[in-house]
PDB file of N, CA and C in Angstrom:
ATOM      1  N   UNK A   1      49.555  -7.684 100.773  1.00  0.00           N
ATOM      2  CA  UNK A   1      50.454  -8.043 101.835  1.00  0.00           C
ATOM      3  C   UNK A   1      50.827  -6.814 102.645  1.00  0.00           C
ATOM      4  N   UNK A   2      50.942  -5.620 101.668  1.00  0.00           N
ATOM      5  CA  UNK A   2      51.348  -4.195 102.735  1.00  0.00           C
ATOM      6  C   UNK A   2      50.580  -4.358 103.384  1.00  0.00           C
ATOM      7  N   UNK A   3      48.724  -4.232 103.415  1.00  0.00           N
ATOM      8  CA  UNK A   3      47.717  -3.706 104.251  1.00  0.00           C
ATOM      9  C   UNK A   3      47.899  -4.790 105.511  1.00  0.00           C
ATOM     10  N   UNK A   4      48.211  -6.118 105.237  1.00  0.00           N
ATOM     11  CA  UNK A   4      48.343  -7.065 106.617  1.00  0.00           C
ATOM     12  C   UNK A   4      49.753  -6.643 107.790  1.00  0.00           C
ATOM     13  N   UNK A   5      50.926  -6.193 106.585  1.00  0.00           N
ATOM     14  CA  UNK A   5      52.130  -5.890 107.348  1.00  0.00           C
ATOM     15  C   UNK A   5      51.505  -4.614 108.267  1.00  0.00           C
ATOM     16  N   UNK A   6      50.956  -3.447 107.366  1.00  0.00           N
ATOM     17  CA  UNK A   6      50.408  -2.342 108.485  1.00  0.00           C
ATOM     18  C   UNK A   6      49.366  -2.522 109.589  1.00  0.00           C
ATOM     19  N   UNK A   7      48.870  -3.599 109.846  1.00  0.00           N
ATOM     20  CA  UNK A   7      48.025  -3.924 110.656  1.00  0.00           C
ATOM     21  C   UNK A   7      48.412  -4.707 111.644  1.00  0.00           C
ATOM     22  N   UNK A   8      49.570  -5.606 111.323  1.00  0.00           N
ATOM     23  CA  UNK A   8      50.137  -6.460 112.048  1.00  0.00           C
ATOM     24  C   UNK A   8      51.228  -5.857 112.985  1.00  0.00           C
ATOM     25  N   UNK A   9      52.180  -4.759 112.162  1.00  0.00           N
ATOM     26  CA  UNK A   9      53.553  -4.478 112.656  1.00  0.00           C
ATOM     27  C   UNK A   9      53.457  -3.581 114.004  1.00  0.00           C
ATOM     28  N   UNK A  10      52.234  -2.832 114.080  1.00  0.00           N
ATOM     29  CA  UNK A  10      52.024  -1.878 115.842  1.00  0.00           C
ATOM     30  C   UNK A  10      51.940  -2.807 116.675  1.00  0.00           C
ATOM     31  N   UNK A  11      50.866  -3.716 116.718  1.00  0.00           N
ATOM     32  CA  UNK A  11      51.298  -4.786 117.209  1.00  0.00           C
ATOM     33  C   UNK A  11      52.200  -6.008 117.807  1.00  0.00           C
ATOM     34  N   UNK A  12      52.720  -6.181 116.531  1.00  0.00           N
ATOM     35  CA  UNK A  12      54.020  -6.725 117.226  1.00  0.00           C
ATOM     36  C   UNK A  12      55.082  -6.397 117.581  1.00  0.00           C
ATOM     37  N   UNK A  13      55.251  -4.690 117.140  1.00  0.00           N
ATOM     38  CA  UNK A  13      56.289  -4.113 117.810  1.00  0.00           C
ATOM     39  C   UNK A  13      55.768  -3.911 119.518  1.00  0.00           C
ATOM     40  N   UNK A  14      54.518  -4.017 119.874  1.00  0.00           N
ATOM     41  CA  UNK A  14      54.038  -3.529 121.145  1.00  0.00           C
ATOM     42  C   UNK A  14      54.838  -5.089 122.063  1.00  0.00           C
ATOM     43  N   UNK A  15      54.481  -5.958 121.014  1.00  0.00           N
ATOM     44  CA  UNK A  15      54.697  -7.055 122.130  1.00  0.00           C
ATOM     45  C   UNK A  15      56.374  -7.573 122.118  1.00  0.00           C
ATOM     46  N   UNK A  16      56.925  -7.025 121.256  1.00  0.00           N
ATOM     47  CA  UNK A  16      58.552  -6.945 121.742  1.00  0.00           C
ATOM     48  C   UNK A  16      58.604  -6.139 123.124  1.00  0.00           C
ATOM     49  N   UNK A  17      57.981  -4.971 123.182  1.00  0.00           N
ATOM     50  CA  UNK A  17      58.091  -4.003 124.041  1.00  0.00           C
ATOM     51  C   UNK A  17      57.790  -4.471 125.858  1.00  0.00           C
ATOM     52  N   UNK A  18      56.594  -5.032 125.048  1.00  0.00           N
ATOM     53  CA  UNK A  18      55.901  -5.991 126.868  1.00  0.00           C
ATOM     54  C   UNK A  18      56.258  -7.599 126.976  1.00  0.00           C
ATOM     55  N   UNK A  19      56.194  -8.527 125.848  1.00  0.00           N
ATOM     56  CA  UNK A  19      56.912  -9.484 126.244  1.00  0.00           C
ATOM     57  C   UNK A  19      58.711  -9.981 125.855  1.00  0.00           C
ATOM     58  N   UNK A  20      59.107  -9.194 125.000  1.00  0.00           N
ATOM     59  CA  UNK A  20      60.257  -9.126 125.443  1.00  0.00           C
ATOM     60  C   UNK A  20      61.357  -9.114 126.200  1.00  0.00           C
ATOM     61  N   UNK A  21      60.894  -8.548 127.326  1.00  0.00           N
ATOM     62  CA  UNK A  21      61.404  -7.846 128.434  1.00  0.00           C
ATOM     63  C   UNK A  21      60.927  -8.538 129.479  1.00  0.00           C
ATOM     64  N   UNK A  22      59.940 -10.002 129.736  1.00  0.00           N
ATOM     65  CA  UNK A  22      59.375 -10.194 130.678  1.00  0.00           C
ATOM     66  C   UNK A  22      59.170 -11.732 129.979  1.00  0.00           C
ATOM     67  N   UNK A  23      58.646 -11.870 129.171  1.00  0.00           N
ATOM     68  CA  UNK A  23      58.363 -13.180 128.716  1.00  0.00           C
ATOM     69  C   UNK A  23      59.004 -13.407 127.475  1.00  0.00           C
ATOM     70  N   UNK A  24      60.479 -13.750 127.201  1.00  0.00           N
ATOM     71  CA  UNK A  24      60.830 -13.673 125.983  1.00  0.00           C
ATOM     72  C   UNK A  24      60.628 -15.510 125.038  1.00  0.00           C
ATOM     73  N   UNK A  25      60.526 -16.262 126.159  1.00  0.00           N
ATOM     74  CA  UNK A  25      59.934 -17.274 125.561  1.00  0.00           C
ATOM     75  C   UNK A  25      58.621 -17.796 124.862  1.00  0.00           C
ATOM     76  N   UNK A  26      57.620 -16.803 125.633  1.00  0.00           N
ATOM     77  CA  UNK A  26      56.498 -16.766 124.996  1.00  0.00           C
ATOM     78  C   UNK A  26      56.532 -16.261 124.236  1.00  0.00           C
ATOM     79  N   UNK A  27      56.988 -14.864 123.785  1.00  0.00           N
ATOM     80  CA  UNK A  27      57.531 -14.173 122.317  1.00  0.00           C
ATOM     81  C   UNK A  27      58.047 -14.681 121.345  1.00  0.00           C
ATOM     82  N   UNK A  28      58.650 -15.547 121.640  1.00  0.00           N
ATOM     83  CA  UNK A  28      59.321 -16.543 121.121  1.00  0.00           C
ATOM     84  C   UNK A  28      58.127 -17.643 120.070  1.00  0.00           C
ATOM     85  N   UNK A  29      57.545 -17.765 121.259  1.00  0.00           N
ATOM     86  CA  UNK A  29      56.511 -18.962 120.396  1.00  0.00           C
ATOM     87  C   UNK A  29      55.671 -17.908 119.965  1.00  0.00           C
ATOM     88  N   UNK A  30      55.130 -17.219 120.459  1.00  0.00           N
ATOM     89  CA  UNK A  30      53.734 -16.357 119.569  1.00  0.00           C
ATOM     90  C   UNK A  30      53.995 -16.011 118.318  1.00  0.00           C
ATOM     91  N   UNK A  31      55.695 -15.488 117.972  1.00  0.00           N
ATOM     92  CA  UNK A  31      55.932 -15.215 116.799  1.00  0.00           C
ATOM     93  C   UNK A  31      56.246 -16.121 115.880  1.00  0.00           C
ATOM     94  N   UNK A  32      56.804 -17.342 116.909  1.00  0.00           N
ATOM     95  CA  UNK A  32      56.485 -18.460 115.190  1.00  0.00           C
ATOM     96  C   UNK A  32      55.231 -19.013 114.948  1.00  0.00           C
ATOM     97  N   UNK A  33      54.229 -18.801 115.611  1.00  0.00           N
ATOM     98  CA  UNK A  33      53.149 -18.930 115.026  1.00  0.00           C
ATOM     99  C   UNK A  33      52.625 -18.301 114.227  1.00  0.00           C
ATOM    100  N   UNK A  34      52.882 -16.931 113.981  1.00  0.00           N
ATOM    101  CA  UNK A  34      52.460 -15.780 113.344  1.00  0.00           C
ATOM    102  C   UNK A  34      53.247 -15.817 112.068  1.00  0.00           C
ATOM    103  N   UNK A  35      54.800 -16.375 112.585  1.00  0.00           N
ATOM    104  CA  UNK A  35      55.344 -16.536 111.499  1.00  0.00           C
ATOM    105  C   UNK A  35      54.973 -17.844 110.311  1.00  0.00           C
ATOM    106  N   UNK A  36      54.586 -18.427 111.045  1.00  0.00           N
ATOM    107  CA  UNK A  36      54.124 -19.627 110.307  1.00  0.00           C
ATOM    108  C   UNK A  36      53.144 -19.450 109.251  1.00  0.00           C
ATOM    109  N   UNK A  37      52.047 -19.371 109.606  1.00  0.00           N
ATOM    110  CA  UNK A  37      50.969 -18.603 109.415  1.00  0.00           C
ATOM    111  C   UNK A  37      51.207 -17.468 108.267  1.00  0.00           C
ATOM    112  N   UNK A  38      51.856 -16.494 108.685  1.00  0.00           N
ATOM    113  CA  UNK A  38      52.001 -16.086 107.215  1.00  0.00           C
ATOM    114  C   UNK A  38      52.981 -16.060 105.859  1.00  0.00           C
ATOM    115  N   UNK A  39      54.088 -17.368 106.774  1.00  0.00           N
ATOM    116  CA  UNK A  39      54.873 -17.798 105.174  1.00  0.00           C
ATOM    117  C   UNK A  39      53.858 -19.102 105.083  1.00  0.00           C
ATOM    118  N   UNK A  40      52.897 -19.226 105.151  1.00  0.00           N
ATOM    119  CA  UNK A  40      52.152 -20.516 104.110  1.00  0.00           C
ATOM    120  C   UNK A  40      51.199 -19.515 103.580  1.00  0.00           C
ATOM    121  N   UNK A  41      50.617 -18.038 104.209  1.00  0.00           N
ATOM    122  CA  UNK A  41      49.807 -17.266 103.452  1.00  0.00           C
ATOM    123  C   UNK A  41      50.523 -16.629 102.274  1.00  0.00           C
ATOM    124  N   UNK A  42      52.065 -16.067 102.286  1.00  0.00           N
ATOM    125  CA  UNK A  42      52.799 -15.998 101.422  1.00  0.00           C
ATOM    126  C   UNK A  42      53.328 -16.627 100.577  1.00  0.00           C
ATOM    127  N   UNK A  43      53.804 -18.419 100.549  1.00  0.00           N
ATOM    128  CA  UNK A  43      53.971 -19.017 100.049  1.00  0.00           C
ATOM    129  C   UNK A  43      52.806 -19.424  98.724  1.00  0.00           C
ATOM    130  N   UNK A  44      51.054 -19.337  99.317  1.00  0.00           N
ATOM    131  CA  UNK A  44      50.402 -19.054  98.408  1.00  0.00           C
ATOM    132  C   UNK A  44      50.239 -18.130  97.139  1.00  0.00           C
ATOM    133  N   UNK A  45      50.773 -17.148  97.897  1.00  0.00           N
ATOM    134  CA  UNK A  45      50.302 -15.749  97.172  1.00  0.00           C
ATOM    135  C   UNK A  45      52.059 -15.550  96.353  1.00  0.00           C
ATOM    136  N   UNK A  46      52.850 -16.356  96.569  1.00  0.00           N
ATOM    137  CA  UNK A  46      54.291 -16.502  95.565  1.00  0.00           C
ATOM    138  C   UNK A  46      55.125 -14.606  95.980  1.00  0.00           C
ATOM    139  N   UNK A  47      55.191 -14.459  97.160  1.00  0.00           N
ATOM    140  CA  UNK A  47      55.185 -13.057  97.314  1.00  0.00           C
ATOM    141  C   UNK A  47      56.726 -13.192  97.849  1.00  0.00           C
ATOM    142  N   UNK A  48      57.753 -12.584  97.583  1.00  0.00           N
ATOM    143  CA  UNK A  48      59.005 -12.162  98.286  1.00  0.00           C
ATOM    144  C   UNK A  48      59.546 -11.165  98.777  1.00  0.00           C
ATOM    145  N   UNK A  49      58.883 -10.770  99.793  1.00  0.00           N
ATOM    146  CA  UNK A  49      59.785  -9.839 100.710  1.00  0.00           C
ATOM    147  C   UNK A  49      60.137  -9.826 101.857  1.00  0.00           C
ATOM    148  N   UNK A  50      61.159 -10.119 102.009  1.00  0.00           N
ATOM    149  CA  UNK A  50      61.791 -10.656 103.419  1.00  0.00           C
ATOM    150  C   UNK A  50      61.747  -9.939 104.385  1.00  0.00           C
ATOM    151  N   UNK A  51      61.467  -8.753 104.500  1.00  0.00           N
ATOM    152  CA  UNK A  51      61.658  -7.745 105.326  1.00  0.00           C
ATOM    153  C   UNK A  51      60.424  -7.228 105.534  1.00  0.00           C
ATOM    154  N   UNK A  52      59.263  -7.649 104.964  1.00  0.00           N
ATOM    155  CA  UNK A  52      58.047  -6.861 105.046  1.00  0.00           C
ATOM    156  C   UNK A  52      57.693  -6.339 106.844  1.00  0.00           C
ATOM    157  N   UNK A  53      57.622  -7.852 107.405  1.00  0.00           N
ATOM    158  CA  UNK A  53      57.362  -7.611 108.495  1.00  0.00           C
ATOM    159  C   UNK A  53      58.043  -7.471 109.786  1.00  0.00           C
ATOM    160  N   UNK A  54      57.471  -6.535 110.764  1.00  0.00           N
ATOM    161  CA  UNK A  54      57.985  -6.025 112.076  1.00  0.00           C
ATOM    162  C   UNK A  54      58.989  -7.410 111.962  1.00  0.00           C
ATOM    163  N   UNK A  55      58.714  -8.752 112.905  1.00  0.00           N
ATOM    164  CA  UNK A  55      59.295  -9.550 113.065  1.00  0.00           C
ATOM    165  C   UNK A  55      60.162 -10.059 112.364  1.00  0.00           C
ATOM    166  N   UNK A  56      59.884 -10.262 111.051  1.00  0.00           N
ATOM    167  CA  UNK A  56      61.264 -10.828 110.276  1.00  0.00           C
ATOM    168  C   UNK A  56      62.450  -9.798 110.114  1.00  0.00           C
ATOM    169  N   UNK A  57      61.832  -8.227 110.160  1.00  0.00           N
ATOM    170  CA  UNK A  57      62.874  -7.844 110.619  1.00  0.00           C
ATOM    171  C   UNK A  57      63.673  -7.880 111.673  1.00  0.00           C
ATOM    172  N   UNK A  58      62.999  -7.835 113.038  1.00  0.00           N
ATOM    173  CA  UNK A  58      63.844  -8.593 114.100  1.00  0.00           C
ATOM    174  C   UNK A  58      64.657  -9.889 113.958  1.00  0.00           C
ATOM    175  N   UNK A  59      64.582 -10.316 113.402  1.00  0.00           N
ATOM    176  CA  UNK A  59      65.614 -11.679 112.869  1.00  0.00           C
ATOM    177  C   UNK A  59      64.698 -12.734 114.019  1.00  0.00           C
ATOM    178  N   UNK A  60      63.175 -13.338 113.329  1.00  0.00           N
ATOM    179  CA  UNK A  60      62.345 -14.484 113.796  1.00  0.00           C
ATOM    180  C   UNK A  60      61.868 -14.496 112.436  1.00  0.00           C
ATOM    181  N   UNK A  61      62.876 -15.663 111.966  1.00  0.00           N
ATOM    182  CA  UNK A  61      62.505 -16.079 110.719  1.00  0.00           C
ATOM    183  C   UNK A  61      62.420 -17.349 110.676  1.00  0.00           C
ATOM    184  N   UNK A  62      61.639 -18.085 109.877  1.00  0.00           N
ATOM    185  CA  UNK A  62      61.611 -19.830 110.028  1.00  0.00           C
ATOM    186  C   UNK A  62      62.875 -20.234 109.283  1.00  0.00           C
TER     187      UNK A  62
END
């Protein structure tokens, strides 16, 4: 799960940066998809850490 959080989190900190500020509704949806997506990949894998990623630390949590 680290190696996906480090691959994922430049990323989505980039797009706080550009759609944040310009499209915060689309940010909005892109990240619950992403979020989605990986609490059913986590939910598999029985993994708890709430904070792993960029986004759930921003408070976009399901």
């Amino acid at each position: 799960m680290g190696l996906i959080a480090n691959e994922l989190n430049p990323k989505i900190r980039g797009w706080f940066n550009s759609y944040g500020k310009f499209y915060p509704s689309e940010l909005k949806l892109r990240l619950r998809y992403i979020n989605h997506r990986l609490m059913l990949w986590a939910r598999r894998k029985a993994t708890k850490e709430p904070l792993l990623f960029e986004h759930w630390k921003q408070g976009v949590i399901p």
